[in-house]
C-alpha atoms as a PDB file:
ATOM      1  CA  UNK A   1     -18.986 -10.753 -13.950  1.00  0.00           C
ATOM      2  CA  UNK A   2     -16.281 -11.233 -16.361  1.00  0.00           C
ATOM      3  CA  UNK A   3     -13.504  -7.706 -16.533  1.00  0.00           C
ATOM      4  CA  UNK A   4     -15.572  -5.275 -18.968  1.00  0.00           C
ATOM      5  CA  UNK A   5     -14.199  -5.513 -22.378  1.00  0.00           C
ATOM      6  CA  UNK A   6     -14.070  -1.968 -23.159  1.00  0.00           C
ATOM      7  CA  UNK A   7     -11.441  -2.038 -19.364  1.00  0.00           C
ATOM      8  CA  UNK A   8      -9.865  -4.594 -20.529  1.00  0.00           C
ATOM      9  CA  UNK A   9      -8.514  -2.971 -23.341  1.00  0.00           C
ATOM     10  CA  UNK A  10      -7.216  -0.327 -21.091  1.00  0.00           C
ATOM     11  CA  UNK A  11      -5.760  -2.680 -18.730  1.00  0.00           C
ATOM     12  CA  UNK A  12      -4.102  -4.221 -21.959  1.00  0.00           C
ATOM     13  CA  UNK A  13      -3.261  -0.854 -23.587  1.00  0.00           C
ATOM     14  CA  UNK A  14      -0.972  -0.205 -19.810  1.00  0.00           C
ATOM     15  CA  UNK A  15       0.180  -3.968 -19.269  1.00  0.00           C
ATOM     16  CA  UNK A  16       3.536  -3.189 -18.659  1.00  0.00           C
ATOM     17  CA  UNK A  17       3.825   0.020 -17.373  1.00  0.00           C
ATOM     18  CA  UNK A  18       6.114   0.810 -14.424  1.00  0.00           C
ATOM     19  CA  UNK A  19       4.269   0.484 -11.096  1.00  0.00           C
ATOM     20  CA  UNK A  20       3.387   3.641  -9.274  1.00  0.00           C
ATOM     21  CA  UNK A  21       5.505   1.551  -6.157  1.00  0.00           C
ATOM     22  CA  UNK A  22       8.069   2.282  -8.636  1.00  0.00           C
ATOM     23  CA  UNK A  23       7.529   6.050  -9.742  1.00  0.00           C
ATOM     24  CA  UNK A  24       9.170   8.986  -8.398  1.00  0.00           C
ATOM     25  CA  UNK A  25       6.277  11.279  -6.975  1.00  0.00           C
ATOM     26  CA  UNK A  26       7.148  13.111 -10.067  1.00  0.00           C
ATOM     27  CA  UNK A  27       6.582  10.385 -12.497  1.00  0.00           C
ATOM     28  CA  UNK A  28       3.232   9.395 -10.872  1.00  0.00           C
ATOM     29  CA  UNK A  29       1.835  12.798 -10.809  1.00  0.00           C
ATOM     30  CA  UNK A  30       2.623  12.967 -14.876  1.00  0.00           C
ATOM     31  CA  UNK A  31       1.522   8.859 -15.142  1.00  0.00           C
ATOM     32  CA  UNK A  32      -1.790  10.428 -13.434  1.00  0.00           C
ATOM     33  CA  UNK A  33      -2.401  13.668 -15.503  1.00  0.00           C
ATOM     34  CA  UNK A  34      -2.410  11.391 -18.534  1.00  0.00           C
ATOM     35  CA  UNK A  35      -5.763   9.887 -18.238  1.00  0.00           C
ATOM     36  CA  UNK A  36      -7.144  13.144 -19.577  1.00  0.00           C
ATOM     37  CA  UNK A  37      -6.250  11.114 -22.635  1.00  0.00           C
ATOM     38  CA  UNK A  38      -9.037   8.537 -21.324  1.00  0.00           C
ATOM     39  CA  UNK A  39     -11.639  11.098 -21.119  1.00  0.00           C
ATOM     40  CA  UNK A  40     -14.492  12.631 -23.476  1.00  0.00           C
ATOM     41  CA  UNK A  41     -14.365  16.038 -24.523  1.00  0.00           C
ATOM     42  CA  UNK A  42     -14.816  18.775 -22.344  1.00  0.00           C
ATOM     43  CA  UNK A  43     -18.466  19.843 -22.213  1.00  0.00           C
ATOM     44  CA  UNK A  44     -19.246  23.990 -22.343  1.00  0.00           C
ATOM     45  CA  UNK A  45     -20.303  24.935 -19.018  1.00  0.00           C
ATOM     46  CA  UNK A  46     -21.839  28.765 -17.937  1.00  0.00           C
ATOM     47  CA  UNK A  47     -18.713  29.758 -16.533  1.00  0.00           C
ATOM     48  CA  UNK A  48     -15.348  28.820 -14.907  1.00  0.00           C
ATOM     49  CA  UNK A  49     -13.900  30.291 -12.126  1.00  0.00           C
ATOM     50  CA  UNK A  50     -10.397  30.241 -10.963  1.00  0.00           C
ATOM     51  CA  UNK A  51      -9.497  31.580  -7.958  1.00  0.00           C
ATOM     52  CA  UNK A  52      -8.076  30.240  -4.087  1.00  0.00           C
ATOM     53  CA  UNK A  53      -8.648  29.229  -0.658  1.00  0.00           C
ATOM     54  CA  UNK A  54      -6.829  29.769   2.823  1.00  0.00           C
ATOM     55  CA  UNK A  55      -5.305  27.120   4.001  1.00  0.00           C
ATOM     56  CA  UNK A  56      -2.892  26.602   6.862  1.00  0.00           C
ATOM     57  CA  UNK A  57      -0.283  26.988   4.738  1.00  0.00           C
ATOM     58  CA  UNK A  58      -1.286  29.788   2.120  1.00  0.00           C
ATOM     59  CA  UNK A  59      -3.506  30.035  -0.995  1.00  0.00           C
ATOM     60  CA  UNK A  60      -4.742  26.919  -2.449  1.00  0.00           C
ATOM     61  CA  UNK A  61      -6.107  27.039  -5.922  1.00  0.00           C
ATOM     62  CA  UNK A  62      -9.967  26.450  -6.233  1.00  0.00           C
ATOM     63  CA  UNK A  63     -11.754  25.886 -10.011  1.00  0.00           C
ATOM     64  CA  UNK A  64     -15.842  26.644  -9.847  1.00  0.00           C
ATOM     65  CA  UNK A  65     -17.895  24.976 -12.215  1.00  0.00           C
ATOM     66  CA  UNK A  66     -21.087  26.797 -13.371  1.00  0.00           C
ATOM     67  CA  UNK A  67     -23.619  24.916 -15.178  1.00  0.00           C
ATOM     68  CA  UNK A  68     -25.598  25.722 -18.331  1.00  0.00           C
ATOM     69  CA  UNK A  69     -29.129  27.082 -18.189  1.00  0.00           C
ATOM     70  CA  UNK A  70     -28.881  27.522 -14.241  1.00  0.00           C
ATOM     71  CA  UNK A  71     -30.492  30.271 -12.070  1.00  0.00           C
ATOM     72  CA  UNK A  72     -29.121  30.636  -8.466  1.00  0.00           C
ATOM     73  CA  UNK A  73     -28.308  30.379  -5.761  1.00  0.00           C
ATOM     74  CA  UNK A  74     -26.944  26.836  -7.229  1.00  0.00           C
ATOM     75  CA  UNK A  75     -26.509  23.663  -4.001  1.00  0.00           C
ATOM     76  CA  UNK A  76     -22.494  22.791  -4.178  1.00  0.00           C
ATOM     77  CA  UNK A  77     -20.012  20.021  -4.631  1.00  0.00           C
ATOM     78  CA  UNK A  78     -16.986  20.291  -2.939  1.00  0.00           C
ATOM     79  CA  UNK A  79     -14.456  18.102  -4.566  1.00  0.00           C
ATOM     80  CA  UNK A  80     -11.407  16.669  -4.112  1.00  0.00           C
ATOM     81  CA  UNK A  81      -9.015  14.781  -6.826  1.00  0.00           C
ATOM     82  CA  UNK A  82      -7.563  11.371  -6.422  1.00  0.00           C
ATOM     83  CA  UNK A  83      -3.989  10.465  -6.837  1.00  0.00           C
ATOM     84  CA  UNK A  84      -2.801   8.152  -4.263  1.00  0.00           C
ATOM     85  CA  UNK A  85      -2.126  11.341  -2.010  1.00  0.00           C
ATOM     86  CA  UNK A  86       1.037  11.935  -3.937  1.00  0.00           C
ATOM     87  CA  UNK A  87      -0.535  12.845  -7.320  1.00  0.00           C
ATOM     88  CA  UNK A  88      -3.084  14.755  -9.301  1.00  0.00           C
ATOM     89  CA  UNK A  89      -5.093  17.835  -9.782  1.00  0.00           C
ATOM     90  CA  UNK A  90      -7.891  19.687 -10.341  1.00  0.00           C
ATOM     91  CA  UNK A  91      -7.206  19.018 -14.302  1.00  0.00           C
ATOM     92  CA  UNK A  92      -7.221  15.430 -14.419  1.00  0.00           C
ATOM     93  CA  UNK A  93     -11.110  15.936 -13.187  1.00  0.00           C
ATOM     94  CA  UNK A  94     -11.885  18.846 -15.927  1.00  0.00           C
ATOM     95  CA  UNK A  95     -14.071  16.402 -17.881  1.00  0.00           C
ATOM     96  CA  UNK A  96     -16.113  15.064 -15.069  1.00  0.00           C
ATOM     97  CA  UNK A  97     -16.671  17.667 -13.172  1.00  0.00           C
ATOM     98  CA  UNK A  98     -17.944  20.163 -16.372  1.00  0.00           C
ATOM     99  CA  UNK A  99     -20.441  16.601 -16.713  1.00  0.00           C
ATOM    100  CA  UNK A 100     -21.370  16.622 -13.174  1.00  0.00           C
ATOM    101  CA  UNK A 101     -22.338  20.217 -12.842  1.00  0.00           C
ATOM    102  CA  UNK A 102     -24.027  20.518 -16.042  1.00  0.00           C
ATOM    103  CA  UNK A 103     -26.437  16.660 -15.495  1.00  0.00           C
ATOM    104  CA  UNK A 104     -26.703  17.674 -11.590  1.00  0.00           C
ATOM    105  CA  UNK A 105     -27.410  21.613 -12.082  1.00  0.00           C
ATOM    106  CA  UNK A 106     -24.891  22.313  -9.023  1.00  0.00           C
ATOM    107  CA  UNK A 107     -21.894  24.553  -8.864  1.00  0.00           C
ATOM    108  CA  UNK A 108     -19.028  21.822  -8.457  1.00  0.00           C
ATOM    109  CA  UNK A 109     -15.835  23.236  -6.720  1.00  0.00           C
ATOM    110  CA  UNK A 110     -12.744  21.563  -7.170  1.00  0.00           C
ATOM    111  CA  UNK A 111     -10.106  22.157  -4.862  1.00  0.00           C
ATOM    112  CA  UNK A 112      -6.396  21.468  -4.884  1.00  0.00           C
ATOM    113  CA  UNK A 113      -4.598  20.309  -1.912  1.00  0.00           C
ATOM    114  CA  UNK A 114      -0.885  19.811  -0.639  1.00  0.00           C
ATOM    115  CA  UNK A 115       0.306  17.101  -1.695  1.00  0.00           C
ATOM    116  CA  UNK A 116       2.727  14.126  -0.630  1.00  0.00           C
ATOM    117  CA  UNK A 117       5.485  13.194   0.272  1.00  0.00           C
ATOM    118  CA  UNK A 118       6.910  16.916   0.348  1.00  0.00           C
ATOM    119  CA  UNK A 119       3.891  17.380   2.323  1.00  0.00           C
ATOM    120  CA  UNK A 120       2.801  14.388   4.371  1.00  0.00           C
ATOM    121  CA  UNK A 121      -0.317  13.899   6.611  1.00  0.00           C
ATOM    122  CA  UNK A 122      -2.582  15.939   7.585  1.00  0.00           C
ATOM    123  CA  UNK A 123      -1.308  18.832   5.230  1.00  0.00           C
ATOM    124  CA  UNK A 124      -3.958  17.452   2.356  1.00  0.00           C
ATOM    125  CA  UNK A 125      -7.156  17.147   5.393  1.00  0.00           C
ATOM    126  CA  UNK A 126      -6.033  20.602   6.957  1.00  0.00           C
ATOM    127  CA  UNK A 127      -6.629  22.084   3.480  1.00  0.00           C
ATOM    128  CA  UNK A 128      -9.499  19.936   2.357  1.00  0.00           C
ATOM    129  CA  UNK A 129     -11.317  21.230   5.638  1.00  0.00           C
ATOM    130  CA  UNK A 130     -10.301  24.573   5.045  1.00  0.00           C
ATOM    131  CA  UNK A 131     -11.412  24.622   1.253  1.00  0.00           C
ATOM    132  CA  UNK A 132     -15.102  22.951   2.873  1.00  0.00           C
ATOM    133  CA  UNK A 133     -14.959  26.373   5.515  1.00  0.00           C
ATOM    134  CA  UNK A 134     -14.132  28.393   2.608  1.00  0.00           C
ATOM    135  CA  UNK A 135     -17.166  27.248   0.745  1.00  0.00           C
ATOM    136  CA  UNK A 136     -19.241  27.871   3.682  1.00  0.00           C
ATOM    137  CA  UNK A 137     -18.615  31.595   3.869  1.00  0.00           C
ATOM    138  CA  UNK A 138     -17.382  32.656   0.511  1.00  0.00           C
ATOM    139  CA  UNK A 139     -19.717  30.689  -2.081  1.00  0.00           C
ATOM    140  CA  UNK A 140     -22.407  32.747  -2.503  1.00  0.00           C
ATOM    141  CA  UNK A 141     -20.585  35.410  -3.721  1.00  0.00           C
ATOM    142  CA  UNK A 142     -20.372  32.827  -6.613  1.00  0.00           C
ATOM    143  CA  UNK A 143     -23.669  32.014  -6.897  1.00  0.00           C
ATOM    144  CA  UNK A 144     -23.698  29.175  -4.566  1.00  0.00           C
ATOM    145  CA  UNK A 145     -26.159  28.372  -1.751  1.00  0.00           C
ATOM    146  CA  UNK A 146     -24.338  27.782   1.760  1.00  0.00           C
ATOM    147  CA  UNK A 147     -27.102  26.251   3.140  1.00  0.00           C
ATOM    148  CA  UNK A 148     -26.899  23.040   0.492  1.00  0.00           C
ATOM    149  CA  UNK A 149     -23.271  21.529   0.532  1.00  0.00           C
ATOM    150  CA  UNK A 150     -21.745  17.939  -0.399  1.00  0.00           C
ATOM    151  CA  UNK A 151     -18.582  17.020  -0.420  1.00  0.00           C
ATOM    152  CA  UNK A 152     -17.290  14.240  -3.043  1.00  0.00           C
ATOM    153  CA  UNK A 153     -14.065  12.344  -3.856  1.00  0.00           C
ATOM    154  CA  UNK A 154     -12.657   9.819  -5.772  1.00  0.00           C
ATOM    155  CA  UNK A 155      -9.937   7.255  -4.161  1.00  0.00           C
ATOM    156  CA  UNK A 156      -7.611   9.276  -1.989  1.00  0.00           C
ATOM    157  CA  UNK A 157     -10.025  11.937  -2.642  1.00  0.00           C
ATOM    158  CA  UNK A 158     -12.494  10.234  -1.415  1.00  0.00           C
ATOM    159  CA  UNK A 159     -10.825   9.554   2.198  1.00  0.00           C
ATOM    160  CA  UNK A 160     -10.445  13.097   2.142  1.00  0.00           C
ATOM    161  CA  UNK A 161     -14.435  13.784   1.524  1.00  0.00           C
ATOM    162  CA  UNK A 162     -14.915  10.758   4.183  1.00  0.00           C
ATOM    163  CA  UNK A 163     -12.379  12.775   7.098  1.00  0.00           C
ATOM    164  CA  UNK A 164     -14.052  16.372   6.186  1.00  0.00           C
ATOM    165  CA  UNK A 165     -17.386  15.049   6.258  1.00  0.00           C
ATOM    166  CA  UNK A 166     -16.343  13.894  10.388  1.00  0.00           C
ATOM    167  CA  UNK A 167     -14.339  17.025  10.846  1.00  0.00           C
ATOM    168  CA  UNK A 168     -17.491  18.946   9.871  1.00  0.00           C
ATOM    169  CA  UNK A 169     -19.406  17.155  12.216  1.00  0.00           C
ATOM    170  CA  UNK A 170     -16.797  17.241  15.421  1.00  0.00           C
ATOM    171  CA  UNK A 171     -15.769  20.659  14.197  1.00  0.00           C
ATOM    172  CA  UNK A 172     -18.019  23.203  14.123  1.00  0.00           C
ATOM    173  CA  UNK A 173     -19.835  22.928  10.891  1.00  0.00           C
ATOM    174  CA  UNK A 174     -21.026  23.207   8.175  1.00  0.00           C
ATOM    175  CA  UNK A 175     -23.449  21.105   8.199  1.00  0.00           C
ATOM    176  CA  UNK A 176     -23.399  19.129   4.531  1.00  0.00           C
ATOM    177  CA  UNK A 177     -26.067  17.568   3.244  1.00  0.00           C
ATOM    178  CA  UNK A 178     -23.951  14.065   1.490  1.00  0.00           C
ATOM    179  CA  UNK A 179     -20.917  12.768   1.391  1.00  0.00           C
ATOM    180  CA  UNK A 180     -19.647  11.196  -2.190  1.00  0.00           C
ATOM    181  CA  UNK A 181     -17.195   8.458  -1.853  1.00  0.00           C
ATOM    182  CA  UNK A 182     -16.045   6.837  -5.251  1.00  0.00           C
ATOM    183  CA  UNK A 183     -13.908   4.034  -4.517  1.00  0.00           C
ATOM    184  CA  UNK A 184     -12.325   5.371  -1.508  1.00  0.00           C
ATOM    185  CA  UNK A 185      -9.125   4.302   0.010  1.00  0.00           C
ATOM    186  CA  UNK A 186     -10.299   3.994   3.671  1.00  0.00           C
ATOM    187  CA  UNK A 187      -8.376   2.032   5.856  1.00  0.00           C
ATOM    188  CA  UNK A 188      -4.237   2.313   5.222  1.00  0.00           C
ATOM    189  CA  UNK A 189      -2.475  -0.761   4.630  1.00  0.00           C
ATOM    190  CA  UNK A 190      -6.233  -2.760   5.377  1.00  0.00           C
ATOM    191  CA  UNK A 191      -5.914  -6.627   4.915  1.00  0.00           C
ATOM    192  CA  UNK A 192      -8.901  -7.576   3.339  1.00  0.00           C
ATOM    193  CA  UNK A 193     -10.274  -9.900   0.342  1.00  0.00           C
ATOM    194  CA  UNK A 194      -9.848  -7.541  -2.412  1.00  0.00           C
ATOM    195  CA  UNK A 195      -6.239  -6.702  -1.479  1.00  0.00           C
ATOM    196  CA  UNK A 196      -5.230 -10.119  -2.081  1.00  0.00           C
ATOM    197  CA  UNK A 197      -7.388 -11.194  -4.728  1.00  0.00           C
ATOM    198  CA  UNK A 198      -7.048  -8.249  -6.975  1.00  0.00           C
ATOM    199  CA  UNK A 199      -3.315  -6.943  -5.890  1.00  0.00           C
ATOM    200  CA  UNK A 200      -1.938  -7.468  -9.195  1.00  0.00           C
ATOM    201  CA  UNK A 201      -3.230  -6.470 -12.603  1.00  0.00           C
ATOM    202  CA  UNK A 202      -5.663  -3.606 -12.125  1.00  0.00           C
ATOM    203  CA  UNK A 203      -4.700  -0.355 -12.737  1.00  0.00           C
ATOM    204  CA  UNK A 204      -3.623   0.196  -9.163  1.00  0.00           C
ATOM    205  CA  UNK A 205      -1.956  -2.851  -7.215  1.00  0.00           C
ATOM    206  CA  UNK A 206      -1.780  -3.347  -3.426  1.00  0.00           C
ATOM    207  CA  UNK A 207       1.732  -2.506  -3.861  1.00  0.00           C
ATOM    208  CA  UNK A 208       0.646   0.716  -4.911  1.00  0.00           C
ATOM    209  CA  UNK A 209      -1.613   1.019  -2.564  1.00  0.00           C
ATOM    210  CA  UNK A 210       1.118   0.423   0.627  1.00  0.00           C
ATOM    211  CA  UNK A 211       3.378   3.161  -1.408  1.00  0.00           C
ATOM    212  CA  UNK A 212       1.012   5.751  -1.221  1.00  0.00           C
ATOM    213  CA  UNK A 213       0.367   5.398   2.290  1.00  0.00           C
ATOM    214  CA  UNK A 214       4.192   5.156   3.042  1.00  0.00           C
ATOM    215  CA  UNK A 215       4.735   8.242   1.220  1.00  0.00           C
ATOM    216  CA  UNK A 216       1.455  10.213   3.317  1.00  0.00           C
ATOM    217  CA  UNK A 217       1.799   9.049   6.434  1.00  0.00           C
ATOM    218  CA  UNK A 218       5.079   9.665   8.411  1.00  0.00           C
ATOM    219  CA  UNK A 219       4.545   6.786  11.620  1.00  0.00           C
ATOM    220  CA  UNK A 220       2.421   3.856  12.312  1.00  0.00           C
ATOM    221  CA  UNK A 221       0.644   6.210  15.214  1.00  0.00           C
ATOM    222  CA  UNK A 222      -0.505   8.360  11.950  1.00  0.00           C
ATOM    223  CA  UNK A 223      -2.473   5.028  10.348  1.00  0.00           C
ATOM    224  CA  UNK A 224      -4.495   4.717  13.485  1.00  0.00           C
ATOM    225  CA  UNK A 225      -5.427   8.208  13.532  1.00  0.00           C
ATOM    226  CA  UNK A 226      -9.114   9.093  11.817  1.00  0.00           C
ATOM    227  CA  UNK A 227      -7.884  12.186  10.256  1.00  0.00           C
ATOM    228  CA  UNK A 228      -6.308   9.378   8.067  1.00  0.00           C
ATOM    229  CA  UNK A 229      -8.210   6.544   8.513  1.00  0.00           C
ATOM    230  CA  UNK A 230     -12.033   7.909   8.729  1.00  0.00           C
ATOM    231  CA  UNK A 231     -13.140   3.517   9.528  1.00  0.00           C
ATOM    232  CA  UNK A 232     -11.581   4.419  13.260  1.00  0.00           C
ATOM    233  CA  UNK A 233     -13.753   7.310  14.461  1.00  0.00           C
ATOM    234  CA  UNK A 234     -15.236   6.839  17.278  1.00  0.00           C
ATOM    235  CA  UNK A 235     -18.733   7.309  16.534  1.00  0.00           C
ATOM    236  CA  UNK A 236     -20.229   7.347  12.736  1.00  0.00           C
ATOM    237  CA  UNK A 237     -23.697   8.473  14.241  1.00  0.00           C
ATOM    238  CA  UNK A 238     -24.564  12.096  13.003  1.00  0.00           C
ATOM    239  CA  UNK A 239     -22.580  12.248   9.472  1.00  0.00           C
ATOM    240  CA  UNK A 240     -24.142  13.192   6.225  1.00  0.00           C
ATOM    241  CA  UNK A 241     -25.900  10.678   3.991  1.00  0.00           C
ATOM    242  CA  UNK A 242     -23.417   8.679   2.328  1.00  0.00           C
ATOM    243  CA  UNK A 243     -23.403   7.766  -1.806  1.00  0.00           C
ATOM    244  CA  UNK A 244     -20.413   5.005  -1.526  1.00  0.00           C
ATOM    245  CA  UNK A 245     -19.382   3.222  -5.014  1.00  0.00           C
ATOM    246  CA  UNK A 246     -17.281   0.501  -5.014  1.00  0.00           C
ATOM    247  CA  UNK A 247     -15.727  -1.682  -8.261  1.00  0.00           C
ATOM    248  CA  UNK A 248     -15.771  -5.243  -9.078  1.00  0.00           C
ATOM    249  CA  UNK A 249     -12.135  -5.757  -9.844  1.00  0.00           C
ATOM    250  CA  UNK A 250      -9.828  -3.339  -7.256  1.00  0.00           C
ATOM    251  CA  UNK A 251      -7.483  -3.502  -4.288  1.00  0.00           C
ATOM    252  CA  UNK A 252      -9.782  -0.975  -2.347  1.00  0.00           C
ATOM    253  CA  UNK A 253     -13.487  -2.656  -2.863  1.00  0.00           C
ATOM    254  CA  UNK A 254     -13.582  -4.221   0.584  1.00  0.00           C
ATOM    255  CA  UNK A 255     -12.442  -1.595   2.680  1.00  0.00           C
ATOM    256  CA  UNK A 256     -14.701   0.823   0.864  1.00  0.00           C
ATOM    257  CA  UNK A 257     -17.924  -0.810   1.344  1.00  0.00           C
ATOM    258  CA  UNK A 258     -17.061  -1.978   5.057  1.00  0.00           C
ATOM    259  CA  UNK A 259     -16.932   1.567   5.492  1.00  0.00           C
ATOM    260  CA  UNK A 260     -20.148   1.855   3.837  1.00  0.00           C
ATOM    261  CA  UNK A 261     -21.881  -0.590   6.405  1.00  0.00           C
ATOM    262  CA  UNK A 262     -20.160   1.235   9.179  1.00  0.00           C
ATOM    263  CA  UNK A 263     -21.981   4.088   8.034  1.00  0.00           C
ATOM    264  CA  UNK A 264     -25.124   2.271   7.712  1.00  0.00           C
ATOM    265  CA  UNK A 265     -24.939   0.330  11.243  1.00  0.00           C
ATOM    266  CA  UNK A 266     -24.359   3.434  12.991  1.00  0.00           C
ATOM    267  CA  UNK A 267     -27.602   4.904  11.439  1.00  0.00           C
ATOM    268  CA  UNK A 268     -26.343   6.885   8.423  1.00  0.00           C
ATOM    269  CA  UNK A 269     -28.827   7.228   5.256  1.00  0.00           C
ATOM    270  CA  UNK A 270     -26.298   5.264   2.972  1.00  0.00           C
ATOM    271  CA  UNK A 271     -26.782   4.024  -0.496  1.00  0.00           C
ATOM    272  CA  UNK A 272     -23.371   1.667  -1.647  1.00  0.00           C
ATOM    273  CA  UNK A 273     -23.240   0.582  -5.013  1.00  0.00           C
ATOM    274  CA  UNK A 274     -20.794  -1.463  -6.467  1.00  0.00           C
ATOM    275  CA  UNK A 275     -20.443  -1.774 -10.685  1.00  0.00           C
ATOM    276  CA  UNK A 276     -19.149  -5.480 -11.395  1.00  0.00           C
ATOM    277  CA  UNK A 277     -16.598  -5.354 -14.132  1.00  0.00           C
ATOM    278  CA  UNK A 278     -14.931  -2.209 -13.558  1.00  0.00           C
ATOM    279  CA  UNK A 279     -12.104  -0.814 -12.228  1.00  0.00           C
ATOM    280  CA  UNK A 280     -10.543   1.986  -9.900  1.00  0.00           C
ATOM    281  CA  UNK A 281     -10.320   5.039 -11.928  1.00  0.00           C
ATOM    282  CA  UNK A 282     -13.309   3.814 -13.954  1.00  0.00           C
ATOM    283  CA  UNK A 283     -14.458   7.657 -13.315  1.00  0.00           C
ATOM    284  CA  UNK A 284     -11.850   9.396 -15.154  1.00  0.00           C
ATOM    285  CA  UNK A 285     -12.216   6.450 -18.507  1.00  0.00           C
ATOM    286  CA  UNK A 286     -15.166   8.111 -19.796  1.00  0.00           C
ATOM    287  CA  UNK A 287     -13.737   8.677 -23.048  1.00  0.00           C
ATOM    288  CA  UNK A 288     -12.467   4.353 -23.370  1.00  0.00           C
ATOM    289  CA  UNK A 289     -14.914   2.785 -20.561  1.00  0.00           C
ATOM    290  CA  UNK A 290     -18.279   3.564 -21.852  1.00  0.00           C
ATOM    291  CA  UNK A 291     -19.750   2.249 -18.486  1.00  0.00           C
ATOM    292  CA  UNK A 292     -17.913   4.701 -16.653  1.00  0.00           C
ATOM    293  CA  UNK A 293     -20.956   6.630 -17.451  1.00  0.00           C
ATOM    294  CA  UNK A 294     -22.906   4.319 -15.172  1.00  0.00           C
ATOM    295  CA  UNK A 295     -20.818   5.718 -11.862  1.00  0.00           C
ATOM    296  CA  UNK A 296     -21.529   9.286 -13.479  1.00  0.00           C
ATOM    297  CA  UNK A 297     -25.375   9.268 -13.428  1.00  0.00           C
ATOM    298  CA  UNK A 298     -25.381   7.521  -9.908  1.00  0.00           C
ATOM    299  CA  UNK A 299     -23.433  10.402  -8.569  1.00  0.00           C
ATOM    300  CA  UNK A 300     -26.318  13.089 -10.321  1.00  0.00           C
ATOM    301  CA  UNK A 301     -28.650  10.771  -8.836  1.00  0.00           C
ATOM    302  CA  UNK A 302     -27.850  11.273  -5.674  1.00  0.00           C
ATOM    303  CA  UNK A 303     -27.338  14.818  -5.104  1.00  0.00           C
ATOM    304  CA  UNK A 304     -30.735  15.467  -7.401  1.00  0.00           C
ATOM    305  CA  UNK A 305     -32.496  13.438  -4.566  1.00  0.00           C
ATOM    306  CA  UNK A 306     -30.189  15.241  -1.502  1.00  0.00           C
ATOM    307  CA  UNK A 307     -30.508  18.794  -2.969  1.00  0.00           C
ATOM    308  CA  UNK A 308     -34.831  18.402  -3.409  1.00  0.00           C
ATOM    309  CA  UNK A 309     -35.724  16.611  -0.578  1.00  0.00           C
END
């Protein structure tokens, strides 16, 4: 279907932008931040709670979300921001994940993660892991229930929710009951269909795309490993249920929903969904992509059905 008008107005409104090929890690991390200005208002939740993780490196920052009218123990969403690897935070997200713990009734936790290219691959998986053990022991002090974990990401956060959910599994635990992958980048520097049909034009281009994985990884032995590249696990047998959502018009469609099938082929409860007419980052547009509520309500969806069953 044709580019959704209510998109197209924000592809218009950044037609002529400087690439993020282009930006210093600096000036993508602030060209990031600012699609808060994309976004609805924040919604009241119960109760925000700041505090940190271990990682391998020191304290990470970690934001709980409690929802409204909730009794516990609550099931959890561990999240992780995109950002090519290089950019974001837990802020950018403020808006959805208030929405997502409020419409689901879980206790979202967003954590932050090292980022690129002062800290390359794996810092950003070491931590996401640790943040996911972190849950698994510390959350019900919070009011969370250990026993009902998913983890979720959007676009480099989603290869990071992809790698935990395998680490989990090879690692020792926990065991998660789904795996949320919004337009995750999957494969780096994958030559597919959507990378050349789409590499110009839409929000992020394929020369994008190859920046942020030059600026993660540090050697082409690091884009074959599947701490980076989740498609080249061995096996795919014994992960979580997967909720994969692709868009119409983006660099990354292909190699998210081959991933998707990969899932599905190796016997993985997987639902993939792709919304014609939108575009990466559609999540964070709620405020100026009115169908960005349509990728919103698919995620509740899902963990509704995962958290009940």
């Amino acid at each position: 279907m044709p580019v959704d008008a209510a998109v197209q107005g924000v592809l218009d409104a950044l037609s002529g932008s400087t690439p993020f090929e282009k930006m210093s890690a600096e000036e993508a991390r602030a060209a990031v931040a600012s699609f808060t200005g994309l976004q609805l208002p924040h919604r009241e939740v119960a109760k925000v709670i700041n505090t940190t993780y271990p990682s391998p490196a020191g304290d990470q920052p970690i934001r709980l979300y409690v929802p409204e009218n909730s009794e516990g123990p609550l099931p959890v969403v561990l999240y992780f921001h995109g950002g090519g690897f290089i950019a974001g935070n837990i802020d950018v997200a403020e808006e959805s994940n208030r929405a997502l713990a409020n419409d689901a009734g879980v206790l979202v936790a967003a954590a932050s993660y090292r980022l690129a290219p002062e800290h390359p691959f794996p810092a950003a998986t070491d931590d996401t892991f640790a943040a996911l053990k972190w849950v698994a022991e510390s959350i019900e002090q919070y009011g969370g229930d250990a026993s009902r974990i998913a983890v979720m990401g959007d676009s480099a956060g989603g290869n990071l929710a992809a790698v935990t959910a395998q680490r989990a599994r090879d690692e020792g635990g926990p065991a998660l009951l789904g795996q949320i992958l919004v337009y995750p980048v999957i494969e780096p520097y994958a030559q597919t269909g959507s990378r050349t049909e789409f590499k110009e034009g839409y929000i992020v281009t394929a020369a994008d795309l190859d920046s942020f994985w030059d600026r993660y990884l540090s050697s082409p032995e690091d884009a074959e490993n599947p701490l980076a590249a989740p498609s080249r696990a061995d096996s795919f047998v014994g992960l979580p249920p997967a909720l994969v959502l692709s868009t119409e018009y983006e660099v990354a469609r292909d190699e998210a929903e081959e991933y998707a099938q990969q899932l599905a082929d190796a016997g993985v409860e997987t639902e993939a969904i792709r919304f014609d007419g939108l575009v990466h980052a559609a999540y964070w547009m709620s405020g100026a992509v009115p169908r960005s509520s349509e990728i919103h309500e698919a995620i509740v969806q899902f963990l509704r059905r995962r958290f009940t069953e």
